[in-house]
Protein backbone atom coordinates (compact mmCIF):
# COMPACT_ATOMS: atom_id res chain seq x y z
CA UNK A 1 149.58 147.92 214.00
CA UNK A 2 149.80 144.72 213.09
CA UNK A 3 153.06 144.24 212.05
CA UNK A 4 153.98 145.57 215.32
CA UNK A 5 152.35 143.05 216.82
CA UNK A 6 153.79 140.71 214.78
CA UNK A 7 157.15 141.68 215.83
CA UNK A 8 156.46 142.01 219.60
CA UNK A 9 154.98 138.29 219.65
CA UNK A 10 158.21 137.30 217.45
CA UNK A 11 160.03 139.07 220.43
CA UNK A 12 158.42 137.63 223.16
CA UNK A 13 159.03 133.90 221.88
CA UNK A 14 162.56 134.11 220.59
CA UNK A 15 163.47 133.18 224.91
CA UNK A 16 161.48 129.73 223.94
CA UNK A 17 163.13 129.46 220.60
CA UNK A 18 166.65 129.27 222.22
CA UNK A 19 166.27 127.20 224.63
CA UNK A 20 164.40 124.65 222.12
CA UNK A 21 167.43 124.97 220.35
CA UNK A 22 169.54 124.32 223.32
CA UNK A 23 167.41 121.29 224.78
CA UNK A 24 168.33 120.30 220.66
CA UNK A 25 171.62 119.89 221.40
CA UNK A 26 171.73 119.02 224.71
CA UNK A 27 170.04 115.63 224.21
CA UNK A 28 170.93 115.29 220.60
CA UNK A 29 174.87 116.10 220.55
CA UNK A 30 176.89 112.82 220.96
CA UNK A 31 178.95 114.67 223.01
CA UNK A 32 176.35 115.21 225.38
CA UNK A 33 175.22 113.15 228.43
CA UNK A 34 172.59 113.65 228.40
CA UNK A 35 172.10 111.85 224.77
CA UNK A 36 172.78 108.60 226.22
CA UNK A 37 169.55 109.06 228.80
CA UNK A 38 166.58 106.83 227.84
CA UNK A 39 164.45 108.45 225.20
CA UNK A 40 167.12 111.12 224.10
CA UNK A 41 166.07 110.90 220.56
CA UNK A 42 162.25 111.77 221.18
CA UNK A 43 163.27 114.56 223.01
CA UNK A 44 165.92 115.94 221.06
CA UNK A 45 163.83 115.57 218.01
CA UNK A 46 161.23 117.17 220.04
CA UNK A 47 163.02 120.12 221.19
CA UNK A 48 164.20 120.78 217.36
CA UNK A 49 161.01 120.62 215.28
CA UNK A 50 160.05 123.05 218.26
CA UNK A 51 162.97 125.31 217.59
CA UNK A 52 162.18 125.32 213.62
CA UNK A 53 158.53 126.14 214.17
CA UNK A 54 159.66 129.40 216.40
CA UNK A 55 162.81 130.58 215.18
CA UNK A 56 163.38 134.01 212.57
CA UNK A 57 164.46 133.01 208.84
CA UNK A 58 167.67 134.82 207.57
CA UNK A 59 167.67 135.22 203.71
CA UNK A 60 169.73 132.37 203.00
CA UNK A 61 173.15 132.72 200.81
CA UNK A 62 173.07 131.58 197.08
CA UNK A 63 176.59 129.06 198.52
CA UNK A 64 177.30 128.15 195.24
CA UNK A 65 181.10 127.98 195.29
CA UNK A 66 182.18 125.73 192.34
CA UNK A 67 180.40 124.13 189.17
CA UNK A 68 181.54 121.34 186.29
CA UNK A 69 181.50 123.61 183.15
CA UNK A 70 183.74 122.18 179.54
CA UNK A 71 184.67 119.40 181.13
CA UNK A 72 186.40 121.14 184.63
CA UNK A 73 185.25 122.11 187.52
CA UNK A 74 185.85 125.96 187.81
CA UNK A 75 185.42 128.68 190.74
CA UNK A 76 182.42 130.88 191.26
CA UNK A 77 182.39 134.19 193.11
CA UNK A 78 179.79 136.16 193.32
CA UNK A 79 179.93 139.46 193.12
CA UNK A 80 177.62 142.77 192.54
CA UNK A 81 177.50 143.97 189.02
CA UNK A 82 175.15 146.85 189.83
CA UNK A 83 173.43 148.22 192.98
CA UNK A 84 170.28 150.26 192.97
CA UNK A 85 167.98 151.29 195.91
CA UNK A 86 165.52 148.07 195.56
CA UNK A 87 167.35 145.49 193.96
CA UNK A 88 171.17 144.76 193.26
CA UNK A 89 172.26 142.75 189.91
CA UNK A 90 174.64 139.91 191.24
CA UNK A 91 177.27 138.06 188.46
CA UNK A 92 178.32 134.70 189.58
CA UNK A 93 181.85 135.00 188.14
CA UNK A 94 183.40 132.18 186.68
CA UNK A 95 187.56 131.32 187.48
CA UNK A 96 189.47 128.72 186.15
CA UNK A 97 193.25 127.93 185.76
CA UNK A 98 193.36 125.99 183.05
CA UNK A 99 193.50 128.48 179.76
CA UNK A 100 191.46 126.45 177.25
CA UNK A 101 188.67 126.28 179.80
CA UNK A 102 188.90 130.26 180.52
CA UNK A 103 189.02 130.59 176.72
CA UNK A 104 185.69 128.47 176.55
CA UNK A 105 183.92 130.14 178.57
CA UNK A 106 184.81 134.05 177.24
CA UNK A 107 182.86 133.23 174.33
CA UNK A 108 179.94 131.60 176.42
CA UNK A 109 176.51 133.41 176.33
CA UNK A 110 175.45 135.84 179.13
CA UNK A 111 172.21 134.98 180.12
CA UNK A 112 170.29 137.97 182.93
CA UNK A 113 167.91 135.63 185.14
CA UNK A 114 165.14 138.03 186.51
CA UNK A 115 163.95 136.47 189.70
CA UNK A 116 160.76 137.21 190.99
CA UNK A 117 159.73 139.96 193.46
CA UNK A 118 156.46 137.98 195.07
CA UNK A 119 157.60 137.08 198.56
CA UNK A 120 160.66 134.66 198.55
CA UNK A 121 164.46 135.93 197.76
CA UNK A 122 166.07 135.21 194.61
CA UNK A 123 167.80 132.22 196.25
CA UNK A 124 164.99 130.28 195.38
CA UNK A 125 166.54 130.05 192.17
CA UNK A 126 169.73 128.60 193.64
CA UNK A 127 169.65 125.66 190.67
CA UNK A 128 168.32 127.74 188.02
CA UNK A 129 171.65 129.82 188.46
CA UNK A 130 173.54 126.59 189.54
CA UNK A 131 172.19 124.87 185.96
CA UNK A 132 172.97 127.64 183.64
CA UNK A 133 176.21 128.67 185.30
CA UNK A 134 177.82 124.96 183.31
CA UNK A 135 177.31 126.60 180.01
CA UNK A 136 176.66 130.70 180.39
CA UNK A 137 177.35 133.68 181.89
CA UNK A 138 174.89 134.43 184.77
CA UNK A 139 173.62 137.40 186.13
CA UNK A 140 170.22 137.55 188.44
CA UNK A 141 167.94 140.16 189.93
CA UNK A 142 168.52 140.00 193.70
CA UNK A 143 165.48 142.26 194.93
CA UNK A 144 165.95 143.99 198.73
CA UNK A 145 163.48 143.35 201.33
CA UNK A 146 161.06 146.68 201.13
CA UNK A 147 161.51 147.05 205.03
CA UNK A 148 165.43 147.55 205.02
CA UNK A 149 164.95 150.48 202.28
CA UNK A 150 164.77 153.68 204.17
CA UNK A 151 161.89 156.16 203.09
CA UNK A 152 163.81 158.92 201.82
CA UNK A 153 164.58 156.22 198.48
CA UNK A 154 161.66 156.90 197.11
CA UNK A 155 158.80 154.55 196.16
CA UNK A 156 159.07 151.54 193.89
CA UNK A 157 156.38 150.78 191.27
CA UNK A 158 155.70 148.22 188.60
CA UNK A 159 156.56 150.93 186.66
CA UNK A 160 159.61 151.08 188.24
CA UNK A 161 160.33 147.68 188.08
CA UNK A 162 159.84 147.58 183.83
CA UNK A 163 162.63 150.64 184.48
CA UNK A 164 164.64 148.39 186.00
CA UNK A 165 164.74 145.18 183.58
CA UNK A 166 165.49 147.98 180.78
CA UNK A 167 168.39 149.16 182.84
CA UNK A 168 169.84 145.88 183.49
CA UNK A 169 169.62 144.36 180.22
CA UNK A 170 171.69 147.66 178.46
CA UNK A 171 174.41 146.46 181.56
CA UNK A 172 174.72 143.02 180.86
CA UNK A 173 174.96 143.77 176.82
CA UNK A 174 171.71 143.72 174.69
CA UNK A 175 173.17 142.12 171.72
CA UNK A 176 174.54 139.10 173.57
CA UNK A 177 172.18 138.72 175.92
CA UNK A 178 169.88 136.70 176.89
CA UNK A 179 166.99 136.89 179.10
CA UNK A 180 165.29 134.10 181.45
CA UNK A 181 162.35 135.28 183.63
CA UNK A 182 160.65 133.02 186.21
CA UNK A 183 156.95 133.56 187.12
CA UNK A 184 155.51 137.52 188.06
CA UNK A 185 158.72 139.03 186.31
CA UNK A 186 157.77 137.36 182.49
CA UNK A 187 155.47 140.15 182.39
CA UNK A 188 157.61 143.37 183.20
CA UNK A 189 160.09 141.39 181.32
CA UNK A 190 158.21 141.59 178.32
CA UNK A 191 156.98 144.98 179.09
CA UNK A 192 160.45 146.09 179.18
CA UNK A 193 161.54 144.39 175.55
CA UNK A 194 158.28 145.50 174.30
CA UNK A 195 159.20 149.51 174.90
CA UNK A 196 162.85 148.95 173.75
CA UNK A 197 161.80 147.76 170.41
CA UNK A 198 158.89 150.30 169.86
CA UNK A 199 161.87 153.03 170.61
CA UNK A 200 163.93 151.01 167.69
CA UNK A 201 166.89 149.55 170.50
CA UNK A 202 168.40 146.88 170.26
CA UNK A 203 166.66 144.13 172.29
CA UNK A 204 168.20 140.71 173.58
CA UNK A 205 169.04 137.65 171.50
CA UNK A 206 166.33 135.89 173.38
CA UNK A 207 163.38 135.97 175.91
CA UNK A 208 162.43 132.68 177.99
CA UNK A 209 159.42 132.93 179.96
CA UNK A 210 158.49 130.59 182.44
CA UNK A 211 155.61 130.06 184.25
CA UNK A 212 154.17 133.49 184.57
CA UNK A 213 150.99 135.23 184.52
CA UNK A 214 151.11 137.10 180.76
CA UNK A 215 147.54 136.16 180.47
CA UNK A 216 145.74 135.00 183.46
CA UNK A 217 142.13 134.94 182.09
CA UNK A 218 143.82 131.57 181.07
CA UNK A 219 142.82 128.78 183.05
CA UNK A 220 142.81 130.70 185.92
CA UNK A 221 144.34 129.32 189.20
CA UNK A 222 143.26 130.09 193.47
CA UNK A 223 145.83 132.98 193.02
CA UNK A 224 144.05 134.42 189.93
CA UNK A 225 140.80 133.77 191.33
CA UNK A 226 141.45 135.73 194.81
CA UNK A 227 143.17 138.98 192.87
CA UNK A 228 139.63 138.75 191.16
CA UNK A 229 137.18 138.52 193.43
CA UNK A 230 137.60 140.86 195.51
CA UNK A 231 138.02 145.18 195.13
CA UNK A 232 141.79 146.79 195.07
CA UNK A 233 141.22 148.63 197.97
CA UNK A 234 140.58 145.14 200.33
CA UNK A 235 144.10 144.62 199.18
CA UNK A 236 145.03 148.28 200.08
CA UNK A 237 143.01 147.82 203.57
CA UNK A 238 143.93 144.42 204.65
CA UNK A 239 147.71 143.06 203.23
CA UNK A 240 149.47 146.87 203.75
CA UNK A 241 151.15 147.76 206.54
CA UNK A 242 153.90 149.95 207.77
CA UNK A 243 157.27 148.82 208.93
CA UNK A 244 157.80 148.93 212.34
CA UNK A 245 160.75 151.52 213.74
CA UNK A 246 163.08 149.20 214.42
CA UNK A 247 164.28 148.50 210.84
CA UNK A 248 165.63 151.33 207.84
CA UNK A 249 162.81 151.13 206.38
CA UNK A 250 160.45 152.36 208.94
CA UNK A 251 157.48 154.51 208.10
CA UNK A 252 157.21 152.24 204.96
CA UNK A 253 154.24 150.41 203.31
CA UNK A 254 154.64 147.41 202.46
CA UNK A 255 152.81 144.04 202.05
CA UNK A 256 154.76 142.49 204.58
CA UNK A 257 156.82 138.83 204.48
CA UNK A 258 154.78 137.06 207.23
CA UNK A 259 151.56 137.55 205.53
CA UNK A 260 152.56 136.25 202.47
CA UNK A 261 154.28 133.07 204.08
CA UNK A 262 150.81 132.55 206.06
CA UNK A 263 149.36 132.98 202.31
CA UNK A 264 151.92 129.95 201.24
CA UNK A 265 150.99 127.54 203.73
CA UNK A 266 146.99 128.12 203.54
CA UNK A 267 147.44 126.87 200.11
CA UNK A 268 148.32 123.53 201.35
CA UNK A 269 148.13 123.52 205.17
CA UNK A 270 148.06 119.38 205.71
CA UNK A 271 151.38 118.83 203.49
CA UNK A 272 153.29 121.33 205.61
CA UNK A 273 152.08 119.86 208.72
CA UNK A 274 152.71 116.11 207.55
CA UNK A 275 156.06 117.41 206.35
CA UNK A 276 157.18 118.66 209.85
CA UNK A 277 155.69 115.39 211.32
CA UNK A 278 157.52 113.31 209.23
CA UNK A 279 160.91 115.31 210.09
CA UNK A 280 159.88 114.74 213.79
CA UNK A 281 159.72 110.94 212.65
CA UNK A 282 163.10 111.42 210.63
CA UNK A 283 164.69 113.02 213.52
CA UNK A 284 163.46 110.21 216.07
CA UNK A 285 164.58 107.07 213.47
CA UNK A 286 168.16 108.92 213.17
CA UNK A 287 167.34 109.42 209.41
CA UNK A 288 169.71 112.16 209.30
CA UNK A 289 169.59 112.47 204.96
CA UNK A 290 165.81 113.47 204.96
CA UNK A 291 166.01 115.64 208.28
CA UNK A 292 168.64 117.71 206.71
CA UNK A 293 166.45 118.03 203.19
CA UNK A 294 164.02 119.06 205.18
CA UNK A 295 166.20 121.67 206.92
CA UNK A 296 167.42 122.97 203.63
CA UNK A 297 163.84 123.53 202.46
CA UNK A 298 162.12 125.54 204.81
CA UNK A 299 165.35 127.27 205.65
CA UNK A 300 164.54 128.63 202.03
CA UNK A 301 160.38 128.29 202.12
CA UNK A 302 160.01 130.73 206.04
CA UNK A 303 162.51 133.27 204.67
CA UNK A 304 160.63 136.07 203.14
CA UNK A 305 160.73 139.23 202.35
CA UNK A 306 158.64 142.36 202.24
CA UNK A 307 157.14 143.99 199.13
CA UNK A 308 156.78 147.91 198.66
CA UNK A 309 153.27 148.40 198.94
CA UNK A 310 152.80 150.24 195.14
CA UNK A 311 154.55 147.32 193.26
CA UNK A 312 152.13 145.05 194.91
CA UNK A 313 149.11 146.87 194.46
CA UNK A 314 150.13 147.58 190.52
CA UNK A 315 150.29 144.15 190.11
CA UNK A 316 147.07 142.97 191.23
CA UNK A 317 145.58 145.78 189.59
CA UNK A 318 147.82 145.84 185.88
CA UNK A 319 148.32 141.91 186.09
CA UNK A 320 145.06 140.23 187.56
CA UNK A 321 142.20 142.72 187.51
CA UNK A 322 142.20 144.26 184.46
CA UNK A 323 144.87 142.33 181.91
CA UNK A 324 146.08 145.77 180.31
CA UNK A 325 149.18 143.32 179.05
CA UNK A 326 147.26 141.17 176.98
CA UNK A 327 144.17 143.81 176.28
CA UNK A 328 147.10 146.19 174.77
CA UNK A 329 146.16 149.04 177.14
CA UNK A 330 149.31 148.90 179.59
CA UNK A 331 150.82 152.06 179.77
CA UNK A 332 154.52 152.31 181.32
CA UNK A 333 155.28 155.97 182.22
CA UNK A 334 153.65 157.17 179.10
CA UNK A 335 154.70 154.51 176.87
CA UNK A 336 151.96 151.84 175.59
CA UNK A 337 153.50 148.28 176.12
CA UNK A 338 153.21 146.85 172.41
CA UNK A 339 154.83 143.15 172.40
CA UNK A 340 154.11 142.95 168.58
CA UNK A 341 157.01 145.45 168.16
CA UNK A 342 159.41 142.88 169.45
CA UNK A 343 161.09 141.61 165.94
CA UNK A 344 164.55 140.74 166.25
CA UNK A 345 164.29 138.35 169.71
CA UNK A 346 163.60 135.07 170.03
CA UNK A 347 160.71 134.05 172.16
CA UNK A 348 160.78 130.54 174.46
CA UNK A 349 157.87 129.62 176.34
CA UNK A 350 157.85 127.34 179.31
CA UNK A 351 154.96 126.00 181.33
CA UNK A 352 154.42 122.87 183.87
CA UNK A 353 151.43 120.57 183.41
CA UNK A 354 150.08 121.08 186.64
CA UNK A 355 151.11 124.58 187.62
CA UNK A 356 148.50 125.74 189.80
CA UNK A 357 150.27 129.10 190.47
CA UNK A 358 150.05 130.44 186.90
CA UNK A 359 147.69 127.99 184.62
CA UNK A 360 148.75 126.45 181.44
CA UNK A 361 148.02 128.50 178.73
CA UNK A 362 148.83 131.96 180.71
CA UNK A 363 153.03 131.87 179.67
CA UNK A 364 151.86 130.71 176.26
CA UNK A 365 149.80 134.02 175.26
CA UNK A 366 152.80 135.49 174.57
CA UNK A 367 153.54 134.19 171.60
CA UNK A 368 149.65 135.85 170.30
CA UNK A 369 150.70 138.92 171.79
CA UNK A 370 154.19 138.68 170.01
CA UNK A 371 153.09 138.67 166.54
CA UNK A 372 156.24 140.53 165.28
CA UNK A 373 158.51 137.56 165.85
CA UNK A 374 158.74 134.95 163.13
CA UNK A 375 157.21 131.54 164.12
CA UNK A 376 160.70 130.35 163.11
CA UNK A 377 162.11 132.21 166.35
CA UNK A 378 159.31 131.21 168.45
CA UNK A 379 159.18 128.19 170.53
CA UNK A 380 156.56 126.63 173.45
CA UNK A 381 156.88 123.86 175.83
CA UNK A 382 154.43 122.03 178.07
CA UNK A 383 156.67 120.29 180.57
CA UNK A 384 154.59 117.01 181.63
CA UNK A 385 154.16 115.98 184.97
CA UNK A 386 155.79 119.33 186.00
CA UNK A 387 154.39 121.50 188.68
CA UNK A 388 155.25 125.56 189.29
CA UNK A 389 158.58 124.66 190.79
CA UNK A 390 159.35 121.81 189.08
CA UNK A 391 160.20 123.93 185.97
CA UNK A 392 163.03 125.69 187.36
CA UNK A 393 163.85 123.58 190.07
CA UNK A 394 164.89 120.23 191.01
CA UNK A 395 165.57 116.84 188.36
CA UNK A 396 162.83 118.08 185.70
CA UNK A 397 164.37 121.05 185.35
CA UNK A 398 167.76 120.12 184.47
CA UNK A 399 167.09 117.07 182.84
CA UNK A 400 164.33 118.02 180.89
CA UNK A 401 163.87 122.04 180.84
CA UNK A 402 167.60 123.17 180.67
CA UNK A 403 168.78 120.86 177.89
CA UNK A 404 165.78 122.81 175.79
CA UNK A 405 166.63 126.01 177.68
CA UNK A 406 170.57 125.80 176.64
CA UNK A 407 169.82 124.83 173.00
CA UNK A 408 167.48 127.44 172.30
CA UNK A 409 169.74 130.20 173.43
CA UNK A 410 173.22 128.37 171.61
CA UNK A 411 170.59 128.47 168.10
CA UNK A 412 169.94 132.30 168.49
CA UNK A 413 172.79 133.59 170.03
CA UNK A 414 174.65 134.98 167.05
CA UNK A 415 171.15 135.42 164.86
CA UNK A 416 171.45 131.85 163.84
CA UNK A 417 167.54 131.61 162.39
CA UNK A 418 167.05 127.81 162.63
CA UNK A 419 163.42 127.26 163.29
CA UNK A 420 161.89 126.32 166.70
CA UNK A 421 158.96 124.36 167.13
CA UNK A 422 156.37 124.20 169.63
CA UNK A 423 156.17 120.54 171.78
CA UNK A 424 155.92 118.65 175.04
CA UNK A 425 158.37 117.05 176.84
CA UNK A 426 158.03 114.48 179.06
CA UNK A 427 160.22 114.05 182.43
């Protein structure tokens, strides 16, 4: 019910949405006329912050077209390496005409970035992918909104999800791969290496983890301390709802997009609202540089997507309530998750200082739960200064994360054992 009635209020103001937009461009288009009237900037700035506040968020594009990688600047098209019901593995092909350069990059490292499935799209890691596209092969996890999967698909559990990893990482090639997860996936990440190696497969050169909840009895956070505090079933009762009939996925329960973006902004509610001030203020002034960062931001921040309502619920139970990952009672279809059968991978840890999505601490407890690996193939890093984002996105992460990230994956990628060491970096 009240998705529906989220929909039928989103229906009833997208009239007012246009013709915000319209009154936009009417007083803010050079072209116009009506730009030259007195106070033309007030209202077109007016008209537009109006427009943002009301208007439906598309799941943006990835739009990277080109990167500088040995020295030239070479092509990227993406393209879909494998398609499955709730998520499709994208490759962001690399083209060059210049043979040395192709020749290069054949022998470059293929690295599988598993993007998380906790509300935003995978786009979010637009410069994680951007970064490691200069020196590596890239494919990502590019998970489908829950309400444009029709019923008869089936559900889609954490279970499902540790299925999934598995199944990608055989298609991108275990032995030369390489495996970067980025928040909630570092622990169906693991799970997945975990039951390869206690079947005696072959698992991937290395596993970064960054910034997820392996442990989160670790300095726990406002998201750790919600999942605990209250019972499963006010999750189950409150955040599930079914998607309405006018998408594929109808009949569906999910824990839908808009309720986790209203989550987002309750975190911080007076930055968001001094943020849209200040592009009111940008908008007025004709400071066109920070109107348009701001533009590019919440283009990405309001898009969300839905979550199938059994991944969700897994999660806060597996992850949050009752730690079977690092208590050693997880089981996945049958298997128990054992990380201390991992052996022949390399394990690089990754946290920001001041994280308060998953505490310091929480990525770290892999490497106790890991006790298979040699401490020579084991590596942490406390990224000062760095918040959640700030590790995979934006000037600390590629000029102080990637260089580490990069290194770490050129040492192991043909079972070189040089030893890593734990340390902080600053920015």
């Amino acid at each position: 019910m009240l998705y529906l009635m989220h929909e039928w209020q989103r229906s009833m103001l997208s009239p007012l949405s246009y013709w915000a937009e319209a009154g936009a461009k009417m007083f803010g288009d050079i072209a116009s006329p009506f730009a030259r009237v007195p106070g033309a900037e007030r209202a077109a700035a007016g008209y537009e912050l109006m427009y943002r506040l009301g208007k439906a968020y598309e799941k943006p594009s990835f739009d990277i077209h080109s990167v500088h990688a040995h020295d030239h600047d070479v092509a990227i098209v993406e393209q879909v390496s494998m398609a499955k019901p709730f998520c499709t593995l994208k490759r962001f092909k690399r083209f060059s005409d210049d043979q040395a350069t192709v020749d290069r990059m054949k022998n470059d490292p293929a690295v599988l970035v598993v993007a998380p499935l906790s509300g935003h799209h995978s786009t979010l890691l637009r410069d994680t992918v951007r970064t490691l596209l200069r020196d590596h092969k890239v494919y990502i996890t590019d998970w489908v909104d829950a309400r444009m999967i029709p019923l008869d698909e089936g559900s889609f559990s954490l279970a499902d999800y540790v299925s999934y990893i598995e199944e990608f990482i055989r298609h991108v090639g275990v032995h030369r791969a390489h495996v970067v997860s980025v928040c909630q996936p570092t622990v169906p990440v693991l799970a997945a290496v975990s039951l390869m190696a206690a079947r005696g497969e072959p698992t991937p050169a290395t596993l970064t983890l960054m910034g997820g909840p392996i442990d989160t009895r670790k300095s726990p956070t406002s998201v750790d301390n919600l999942a605990t505090t209250r019972p499963l079933s006010w999750f189950r009762n409150q955040l599930i709802h079914k998607v309405p009939y006018q998408y594929p996925g109808a009949g569906r329960d999910v824990y839908p997009g808009f309720l986790q973006h209203a989550g987002f902004l309750a975190m911080n509610p007076s930055r968001h609202v001094m943020s849209h001030w200040d592009f009111y203020e940008n908008l007025r002034k004709g400071d066109l540089d920070d109107a348009e960062a701001h533009r590019k931001f919440y283009d990405e921040y309001n898009a969300v997507l839905d979550m199938p309502a059994e991944y969700y619920l897994d999660t806060i139970e597996t992850v949050f309530q009752e730690h079977r990952l690092p208590k050693g009672t997880w089981e996945v279809h049958g298997e128990l998750v054992r990380p201390a059968k991992i052996k022949d991978t390399a394990l690089l840890t990754i946290e920001g200082e001041l994280d308060d999505i998953s505490g310091p601490g929480q990525t770290e407890a892999a490497h106790g739960l890991c006790k298979g690996i040699p401490k020579k193939r084991r590596k942490h890093i406390t990224v000062e200064g760095a918040g959640h984002y700030g590790i995979f996105s934006g000037r600390r992460w590629r000029d102080v994360v990637y260089p580490d990230v990069r290194e770490f994956i050129r040492t192991f990628d043909k079972g070189n054992s040089n030893t890593g060491a734990h340390g902080t970096r600053k920015a």
